[in-house]
PDB file of N, CA and C in Angstrom:
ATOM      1  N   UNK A   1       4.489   2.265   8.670  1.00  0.00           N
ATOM      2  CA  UNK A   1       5.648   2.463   7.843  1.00  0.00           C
ATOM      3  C   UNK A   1       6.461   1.167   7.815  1.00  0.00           C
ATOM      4  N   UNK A   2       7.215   0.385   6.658  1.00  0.00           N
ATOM      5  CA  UNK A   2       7.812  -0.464   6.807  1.00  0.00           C
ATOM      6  C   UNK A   2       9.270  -0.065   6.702  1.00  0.00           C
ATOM      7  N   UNK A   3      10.050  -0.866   7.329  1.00  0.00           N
ATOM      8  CA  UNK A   3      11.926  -0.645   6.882  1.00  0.00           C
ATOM      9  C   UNK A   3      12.111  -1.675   6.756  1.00  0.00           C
ATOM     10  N   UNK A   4      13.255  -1.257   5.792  1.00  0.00           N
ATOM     11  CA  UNK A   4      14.256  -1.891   4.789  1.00  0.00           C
ATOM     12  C   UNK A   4      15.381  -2.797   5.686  1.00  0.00           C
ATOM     13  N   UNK A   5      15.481  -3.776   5.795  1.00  0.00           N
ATOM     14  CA  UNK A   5      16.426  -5.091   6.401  1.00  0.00           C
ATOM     15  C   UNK A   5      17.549  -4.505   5.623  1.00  0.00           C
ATOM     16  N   UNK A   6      17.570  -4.880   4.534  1.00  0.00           N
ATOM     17  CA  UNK A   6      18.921  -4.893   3.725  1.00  0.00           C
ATOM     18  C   UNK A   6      18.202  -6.814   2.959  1.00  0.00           C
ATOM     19  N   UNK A   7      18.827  -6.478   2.044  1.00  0.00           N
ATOM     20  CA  UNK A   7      19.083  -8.075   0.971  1.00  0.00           C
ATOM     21  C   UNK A   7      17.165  -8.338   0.987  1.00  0.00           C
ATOM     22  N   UNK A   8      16.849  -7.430   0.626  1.00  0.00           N
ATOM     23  CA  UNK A   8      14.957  -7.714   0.533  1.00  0.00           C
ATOM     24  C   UNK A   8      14.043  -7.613   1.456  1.00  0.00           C
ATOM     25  N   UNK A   9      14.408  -7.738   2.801  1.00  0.00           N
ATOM     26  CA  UNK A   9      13.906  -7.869   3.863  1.00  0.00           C
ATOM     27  C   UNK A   9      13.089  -6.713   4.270  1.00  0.00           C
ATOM     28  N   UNK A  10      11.746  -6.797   4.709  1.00  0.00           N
ATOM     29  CA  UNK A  10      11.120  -5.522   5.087  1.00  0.00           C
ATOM     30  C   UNK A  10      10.034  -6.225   6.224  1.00  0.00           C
ATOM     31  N   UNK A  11      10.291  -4.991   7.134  1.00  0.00           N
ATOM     32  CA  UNK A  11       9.060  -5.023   8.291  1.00  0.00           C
ATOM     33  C   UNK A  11       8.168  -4.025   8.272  1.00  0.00           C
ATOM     34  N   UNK A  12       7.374  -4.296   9.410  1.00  0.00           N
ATOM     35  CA  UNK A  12       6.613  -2.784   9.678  1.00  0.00           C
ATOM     36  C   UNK A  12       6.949  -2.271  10.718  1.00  0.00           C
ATOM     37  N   UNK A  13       7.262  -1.300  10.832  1.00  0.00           N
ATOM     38  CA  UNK A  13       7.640  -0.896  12.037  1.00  0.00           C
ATOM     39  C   UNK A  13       6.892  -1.165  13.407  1.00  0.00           C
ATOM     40  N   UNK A  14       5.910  -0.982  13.326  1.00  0.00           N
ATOM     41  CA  UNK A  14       5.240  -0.971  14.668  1.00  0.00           C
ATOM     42  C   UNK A  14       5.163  -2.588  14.929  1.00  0.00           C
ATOM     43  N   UNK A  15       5.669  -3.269  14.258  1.00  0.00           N
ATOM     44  CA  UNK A  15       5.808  -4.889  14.685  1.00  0.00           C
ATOM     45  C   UNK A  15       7.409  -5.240  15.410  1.00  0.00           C
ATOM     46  N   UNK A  16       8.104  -3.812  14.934  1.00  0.00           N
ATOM     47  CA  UNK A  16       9.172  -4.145  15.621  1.00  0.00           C
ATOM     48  C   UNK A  16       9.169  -3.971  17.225  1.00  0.00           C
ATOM     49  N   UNK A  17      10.088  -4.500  17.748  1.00  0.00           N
ATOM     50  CA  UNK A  17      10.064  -4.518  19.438  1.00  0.00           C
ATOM     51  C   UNK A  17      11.276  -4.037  20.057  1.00  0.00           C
ATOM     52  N   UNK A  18      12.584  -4.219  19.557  1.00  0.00           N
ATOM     53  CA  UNK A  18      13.856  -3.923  19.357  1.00  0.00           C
ATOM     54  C   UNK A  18      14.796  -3.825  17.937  1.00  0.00           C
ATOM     55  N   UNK A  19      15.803  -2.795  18.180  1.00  0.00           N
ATOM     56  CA  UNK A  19      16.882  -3.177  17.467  1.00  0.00           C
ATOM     57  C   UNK A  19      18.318  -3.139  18.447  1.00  0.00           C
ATOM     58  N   UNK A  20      19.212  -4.296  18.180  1.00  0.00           N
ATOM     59  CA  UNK A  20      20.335  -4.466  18.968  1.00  0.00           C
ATOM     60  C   UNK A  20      21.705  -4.831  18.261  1.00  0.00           C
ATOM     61  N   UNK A  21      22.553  -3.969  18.605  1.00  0.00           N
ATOM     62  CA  UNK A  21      23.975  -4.031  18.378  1.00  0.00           C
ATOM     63  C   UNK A  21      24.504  -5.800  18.614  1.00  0.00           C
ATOM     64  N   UNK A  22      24.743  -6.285  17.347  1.00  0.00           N
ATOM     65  CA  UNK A  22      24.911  -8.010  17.583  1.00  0.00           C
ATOM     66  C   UNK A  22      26.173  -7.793  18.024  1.00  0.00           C
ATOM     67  N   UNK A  23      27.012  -7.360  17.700  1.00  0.00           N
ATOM     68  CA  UNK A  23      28.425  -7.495  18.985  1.00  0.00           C
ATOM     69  C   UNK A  23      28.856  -7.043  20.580  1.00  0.00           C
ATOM     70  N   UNK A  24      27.551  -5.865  20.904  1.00  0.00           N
ATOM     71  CA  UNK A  24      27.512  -6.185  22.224  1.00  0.00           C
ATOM     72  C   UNK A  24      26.396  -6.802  22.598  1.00  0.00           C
ATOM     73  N   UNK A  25      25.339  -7.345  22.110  1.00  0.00           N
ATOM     74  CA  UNK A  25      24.653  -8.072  22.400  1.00  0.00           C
ATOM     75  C   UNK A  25      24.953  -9.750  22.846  1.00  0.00           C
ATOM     76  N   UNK A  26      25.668  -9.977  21.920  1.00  0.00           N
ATOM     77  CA  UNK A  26      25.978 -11.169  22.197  1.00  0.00           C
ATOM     78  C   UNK A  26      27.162 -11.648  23.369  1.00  0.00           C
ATOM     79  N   UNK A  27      27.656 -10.488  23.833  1.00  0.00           N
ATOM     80  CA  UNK A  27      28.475 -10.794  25.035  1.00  0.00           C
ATOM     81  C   UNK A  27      27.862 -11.425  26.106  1.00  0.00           C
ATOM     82  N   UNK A  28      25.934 -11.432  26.114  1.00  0.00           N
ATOM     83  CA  UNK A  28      25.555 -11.676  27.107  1.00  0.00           C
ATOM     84  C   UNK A  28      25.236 -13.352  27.165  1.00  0.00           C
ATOM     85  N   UNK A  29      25.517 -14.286  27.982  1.00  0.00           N
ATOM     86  CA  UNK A  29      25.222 -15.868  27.830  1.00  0.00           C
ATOM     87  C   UNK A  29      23.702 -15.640  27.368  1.00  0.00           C
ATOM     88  N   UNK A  30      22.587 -14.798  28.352  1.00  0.00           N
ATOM     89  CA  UNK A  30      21.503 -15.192  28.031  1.00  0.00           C
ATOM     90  C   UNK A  30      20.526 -14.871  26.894  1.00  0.00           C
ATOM     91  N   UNK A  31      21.457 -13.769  25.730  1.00  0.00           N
ATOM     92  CA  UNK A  31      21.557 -13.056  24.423  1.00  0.00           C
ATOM     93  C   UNK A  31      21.432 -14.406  23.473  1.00  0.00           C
ATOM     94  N   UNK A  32      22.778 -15.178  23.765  1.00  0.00           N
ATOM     95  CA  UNK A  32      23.064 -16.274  22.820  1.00  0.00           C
ATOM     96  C   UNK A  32      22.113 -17.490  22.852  1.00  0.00           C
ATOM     97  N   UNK A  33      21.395 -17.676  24.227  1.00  0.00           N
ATOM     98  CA  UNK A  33      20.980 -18.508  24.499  1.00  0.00           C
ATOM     99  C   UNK A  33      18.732 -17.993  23.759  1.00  0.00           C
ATOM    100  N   UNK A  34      19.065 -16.942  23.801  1.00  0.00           N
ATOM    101  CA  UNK A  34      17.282 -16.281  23.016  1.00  0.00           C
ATOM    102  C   UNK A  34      17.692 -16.388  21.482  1.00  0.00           C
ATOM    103  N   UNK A  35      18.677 -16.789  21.213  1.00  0.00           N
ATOM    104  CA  UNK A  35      18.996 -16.307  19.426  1.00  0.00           C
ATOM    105  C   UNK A  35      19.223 -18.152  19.412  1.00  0.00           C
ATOM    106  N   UNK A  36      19.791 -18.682  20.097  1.00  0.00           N
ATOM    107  CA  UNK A  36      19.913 -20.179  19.742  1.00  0.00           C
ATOM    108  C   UNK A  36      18.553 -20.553  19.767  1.00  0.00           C
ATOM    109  N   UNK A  37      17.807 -20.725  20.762  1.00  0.00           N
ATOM    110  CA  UNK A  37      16.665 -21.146  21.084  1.00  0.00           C
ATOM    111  C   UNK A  37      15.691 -20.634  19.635  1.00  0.00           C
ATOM    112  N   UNK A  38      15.191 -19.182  19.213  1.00  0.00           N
ATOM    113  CA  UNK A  38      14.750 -19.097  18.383  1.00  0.00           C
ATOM    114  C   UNK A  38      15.306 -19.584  16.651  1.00  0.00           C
ATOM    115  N   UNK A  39      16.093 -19.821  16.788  1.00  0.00           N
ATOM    116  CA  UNK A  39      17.050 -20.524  15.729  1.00  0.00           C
ATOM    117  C   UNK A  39      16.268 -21.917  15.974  1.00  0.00           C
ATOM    118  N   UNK A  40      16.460 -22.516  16.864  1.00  0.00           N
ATOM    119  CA  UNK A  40      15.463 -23.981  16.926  1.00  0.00           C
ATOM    120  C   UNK A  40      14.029 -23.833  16.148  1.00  0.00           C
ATOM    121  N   UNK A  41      13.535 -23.057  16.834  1.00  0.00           N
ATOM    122  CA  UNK A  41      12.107 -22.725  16.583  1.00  0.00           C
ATOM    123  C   UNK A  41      11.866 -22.220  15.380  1.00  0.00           C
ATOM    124  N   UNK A  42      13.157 -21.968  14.542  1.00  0.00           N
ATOM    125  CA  UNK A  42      12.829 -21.817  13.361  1.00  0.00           C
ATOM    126  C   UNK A  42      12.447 -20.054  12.812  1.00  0.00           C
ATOM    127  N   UNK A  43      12.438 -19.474  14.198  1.00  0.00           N
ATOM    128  CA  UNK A  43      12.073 -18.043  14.076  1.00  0.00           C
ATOM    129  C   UNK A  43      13.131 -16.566  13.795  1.00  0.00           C
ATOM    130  N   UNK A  44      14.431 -17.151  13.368  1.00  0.00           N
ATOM    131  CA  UNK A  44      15.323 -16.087  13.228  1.00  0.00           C
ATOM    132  C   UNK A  44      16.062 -16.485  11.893  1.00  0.00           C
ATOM    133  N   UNK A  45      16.028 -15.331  11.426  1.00  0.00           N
ATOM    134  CA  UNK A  45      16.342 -15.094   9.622  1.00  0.00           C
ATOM    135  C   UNK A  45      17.223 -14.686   9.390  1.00  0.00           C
ATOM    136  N   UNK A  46      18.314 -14.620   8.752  1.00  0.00           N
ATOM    137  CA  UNK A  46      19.352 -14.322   8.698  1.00  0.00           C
ATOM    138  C   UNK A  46      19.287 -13.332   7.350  1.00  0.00           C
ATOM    139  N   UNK A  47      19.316 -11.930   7.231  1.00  0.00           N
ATOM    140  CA  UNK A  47      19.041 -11.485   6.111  1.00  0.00           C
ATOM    141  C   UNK A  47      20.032 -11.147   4.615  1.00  0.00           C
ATOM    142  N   UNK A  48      21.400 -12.218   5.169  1.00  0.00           N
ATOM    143  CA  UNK A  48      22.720 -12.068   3.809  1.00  0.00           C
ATOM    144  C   UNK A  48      23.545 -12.924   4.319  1.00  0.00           C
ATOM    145  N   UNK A  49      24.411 -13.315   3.617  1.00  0.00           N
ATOM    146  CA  UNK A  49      25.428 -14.368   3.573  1.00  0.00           C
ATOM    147  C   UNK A  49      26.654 -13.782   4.081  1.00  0.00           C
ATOM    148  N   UNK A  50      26.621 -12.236   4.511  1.00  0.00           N
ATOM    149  CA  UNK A  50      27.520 -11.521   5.245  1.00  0.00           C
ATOM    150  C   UNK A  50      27.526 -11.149   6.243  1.00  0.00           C
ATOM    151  N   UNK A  51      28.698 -11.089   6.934  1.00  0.00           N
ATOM    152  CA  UNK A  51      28.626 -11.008   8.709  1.00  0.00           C
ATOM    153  C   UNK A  51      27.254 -10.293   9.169  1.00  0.00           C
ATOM    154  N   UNK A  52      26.864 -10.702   9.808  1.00  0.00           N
ATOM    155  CA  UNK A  52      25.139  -9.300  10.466  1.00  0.00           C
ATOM    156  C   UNK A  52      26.325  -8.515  11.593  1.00  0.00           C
ATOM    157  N   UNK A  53      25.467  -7.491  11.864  1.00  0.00           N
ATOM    158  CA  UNK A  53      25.791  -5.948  12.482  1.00  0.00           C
ATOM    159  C   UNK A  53      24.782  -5.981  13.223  1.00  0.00           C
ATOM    160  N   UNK A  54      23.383  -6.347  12.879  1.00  0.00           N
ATOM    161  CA  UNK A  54      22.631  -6.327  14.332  1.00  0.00           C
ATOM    162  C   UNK A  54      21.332  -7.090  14.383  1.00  0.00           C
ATOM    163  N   UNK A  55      20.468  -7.050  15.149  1.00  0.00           N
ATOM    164  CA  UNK A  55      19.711  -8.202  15.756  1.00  0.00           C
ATOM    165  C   UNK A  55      18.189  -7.184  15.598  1.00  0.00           C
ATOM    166  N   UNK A  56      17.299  -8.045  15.030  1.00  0.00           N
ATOM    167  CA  UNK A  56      16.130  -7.068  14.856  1.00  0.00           C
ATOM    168  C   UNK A  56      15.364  -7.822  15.249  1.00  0.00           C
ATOM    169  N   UNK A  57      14.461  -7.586  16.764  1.00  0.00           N
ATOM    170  CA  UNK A  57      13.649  -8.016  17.362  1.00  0.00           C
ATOM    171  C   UNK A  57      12.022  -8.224  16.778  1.00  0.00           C
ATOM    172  N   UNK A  58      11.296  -8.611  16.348  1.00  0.00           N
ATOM    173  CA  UNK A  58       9.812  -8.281  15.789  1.00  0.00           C
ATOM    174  C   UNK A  58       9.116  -9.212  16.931  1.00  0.00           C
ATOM    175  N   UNK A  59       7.457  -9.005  16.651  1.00  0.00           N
ATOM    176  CA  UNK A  59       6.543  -9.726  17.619  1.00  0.00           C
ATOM    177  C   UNK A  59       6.376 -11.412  17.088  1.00  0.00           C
ATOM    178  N   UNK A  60       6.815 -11.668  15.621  1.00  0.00           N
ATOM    179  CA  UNK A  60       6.671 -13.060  15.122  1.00  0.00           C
ATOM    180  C   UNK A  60       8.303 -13.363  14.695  1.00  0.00           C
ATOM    181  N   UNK A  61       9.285 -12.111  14.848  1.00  0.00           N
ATOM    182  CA  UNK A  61      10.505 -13.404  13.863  1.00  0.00           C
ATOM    183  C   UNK A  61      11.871 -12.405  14.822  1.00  0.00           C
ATOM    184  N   UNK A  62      12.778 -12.658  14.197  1.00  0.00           N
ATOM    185  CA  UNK A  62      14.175 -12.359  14.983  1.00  0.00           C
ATOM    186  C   UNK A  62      14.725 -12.245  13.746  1.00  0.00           C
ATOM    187  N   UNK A  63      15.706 -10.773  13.514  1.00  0.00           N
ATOM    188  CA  UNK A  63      16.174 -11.507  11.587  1.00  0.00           C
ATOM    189  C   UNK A  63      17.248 -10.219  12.403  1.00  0.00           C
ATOM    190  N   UNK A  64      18.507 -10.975  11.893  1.00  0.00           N
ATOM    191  CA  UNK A  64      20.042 -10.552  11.663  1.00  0.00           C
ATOM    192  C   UNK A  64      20.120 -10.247  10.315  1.00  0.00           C
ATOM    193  N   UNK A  65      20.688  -9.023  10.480  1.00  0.00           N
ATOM    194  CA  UNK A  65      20.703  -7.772   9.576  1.00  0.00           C
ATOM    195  C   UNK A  65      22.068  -7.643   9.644  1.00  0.00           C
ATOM    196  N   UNK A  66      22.905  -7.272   8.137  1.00  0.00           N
ATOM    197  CA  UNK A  66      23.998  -6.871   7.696  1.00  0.00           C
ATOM    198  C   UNK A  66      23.673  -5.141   7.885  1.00  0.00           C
ATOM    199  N   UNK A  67      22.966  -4.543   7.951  1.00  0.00           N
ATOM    200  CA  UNK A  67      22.793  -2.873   8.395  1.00  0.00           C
ATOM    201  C   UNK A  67      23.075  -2.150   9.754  1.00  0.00           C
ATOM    202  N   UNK A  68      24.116  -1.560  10.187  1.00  0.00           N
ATOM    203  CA  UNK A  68      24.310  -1.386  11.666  1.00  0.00           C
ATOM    204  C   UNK A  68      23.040  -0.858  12.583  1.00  0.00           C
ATOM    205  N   UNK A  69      22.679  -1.201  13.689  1.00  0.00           N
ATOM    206  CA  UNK A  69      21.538  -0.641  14.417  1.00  0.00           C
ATOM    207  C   UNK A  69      21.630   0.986  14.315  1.00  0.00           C
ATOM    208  N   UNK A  70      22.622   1.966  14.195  1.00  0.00           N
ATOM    209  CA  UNK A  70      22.325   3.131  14.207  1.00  0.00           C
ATOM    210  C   UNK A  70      21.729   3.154  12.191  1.00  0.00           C
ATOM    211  N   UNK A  71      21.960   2.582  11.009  1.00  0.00           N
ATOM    212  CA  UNK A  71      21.138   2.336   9.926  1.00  0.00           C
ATOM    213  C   UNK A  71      19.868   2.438   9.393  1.00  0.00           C
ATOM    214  N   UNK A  72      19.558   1.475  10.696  1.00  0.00           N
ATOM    215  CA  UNK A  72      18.281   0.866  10.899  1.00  0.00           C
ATOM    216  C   UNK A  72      17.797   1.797  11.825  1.00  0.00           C
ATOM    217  N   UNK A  73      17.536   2.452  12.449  1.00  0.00           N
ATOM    218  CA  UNK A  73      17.558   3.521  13.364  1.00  0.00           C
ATOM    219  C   UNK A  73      17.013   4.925  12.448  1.00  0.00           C
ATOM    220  N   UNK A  74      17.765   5.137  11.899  1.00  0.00           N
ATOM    221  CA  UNK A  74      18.009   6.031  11.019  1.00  0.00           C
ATOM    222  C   UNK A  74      16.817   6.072   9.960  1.00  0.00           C
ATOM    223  N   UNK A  75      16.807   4.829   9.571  1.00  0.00           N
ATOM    224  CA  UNK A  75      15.827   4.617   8.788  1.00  0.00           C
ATOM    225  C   UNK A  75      14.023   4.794   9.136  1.00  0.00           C
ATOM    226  N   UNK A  76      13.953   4.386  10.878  1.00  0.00           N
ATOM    227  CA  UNK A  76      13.021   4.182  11.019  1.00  0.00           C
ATOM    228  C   UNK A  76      12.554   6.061  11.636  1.00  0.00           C
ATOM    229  N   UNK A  77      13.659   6.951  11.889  1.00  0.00           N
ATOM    230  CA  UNK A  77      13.116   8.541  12.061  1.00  0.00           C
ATOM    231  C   UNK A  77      12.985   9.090  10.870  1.00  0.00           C
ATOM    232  N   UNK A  78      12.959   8.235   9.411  1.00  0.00           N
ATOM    233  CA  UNK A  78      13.015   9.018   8.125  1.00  0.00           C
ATOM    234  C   UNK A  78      11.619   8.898   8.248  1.00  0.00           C
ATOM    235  N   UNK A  79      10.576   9.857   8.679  1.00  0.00           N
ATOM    236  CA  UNK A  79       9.379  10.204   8.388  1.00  0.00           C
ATOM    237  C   UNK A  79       8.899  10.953   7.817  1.00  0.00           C
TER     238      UNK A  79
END
């Protein structure tokens, strides 16, 4: 099954690994420091030009999502 990012973005689910709340996520130093680092590497996507709500883990990319993790959540028990 794939879900919907928001602004075009689509995965498959079973490639996902996490989804995480980007405002308590990022309280953690070593949060900021896996999202900088993959930002180097070129591996985290930013999916809108508007604040992101949460952090979507996959096995190849990292993509910040304007959709809140309970959204995205939501989306992925619509079976």
């Amino acid at each position: 099954m794939y879900i919907h990012l928001g602004n075009g973005r689509i995965v498959r689910e079973k490639e996902m690994i996490g989804v995480f709340d980007l405002d308590l996520s990022t309280l953690s130093k070593t949060t900021r420091a896996f999202l900088s680092q993959a930002e180097k590497e070129g591996r985290l996507e930013i999916t809108s030009d508007e604040i992101p709500r949460s952090v979507i883990v996959t096995d190849e990319k990292i993509y910040m999502s304007v959709l809140s993790p309970k959204a995205i959540c939501g989306r992925m028990a619509k079976k």
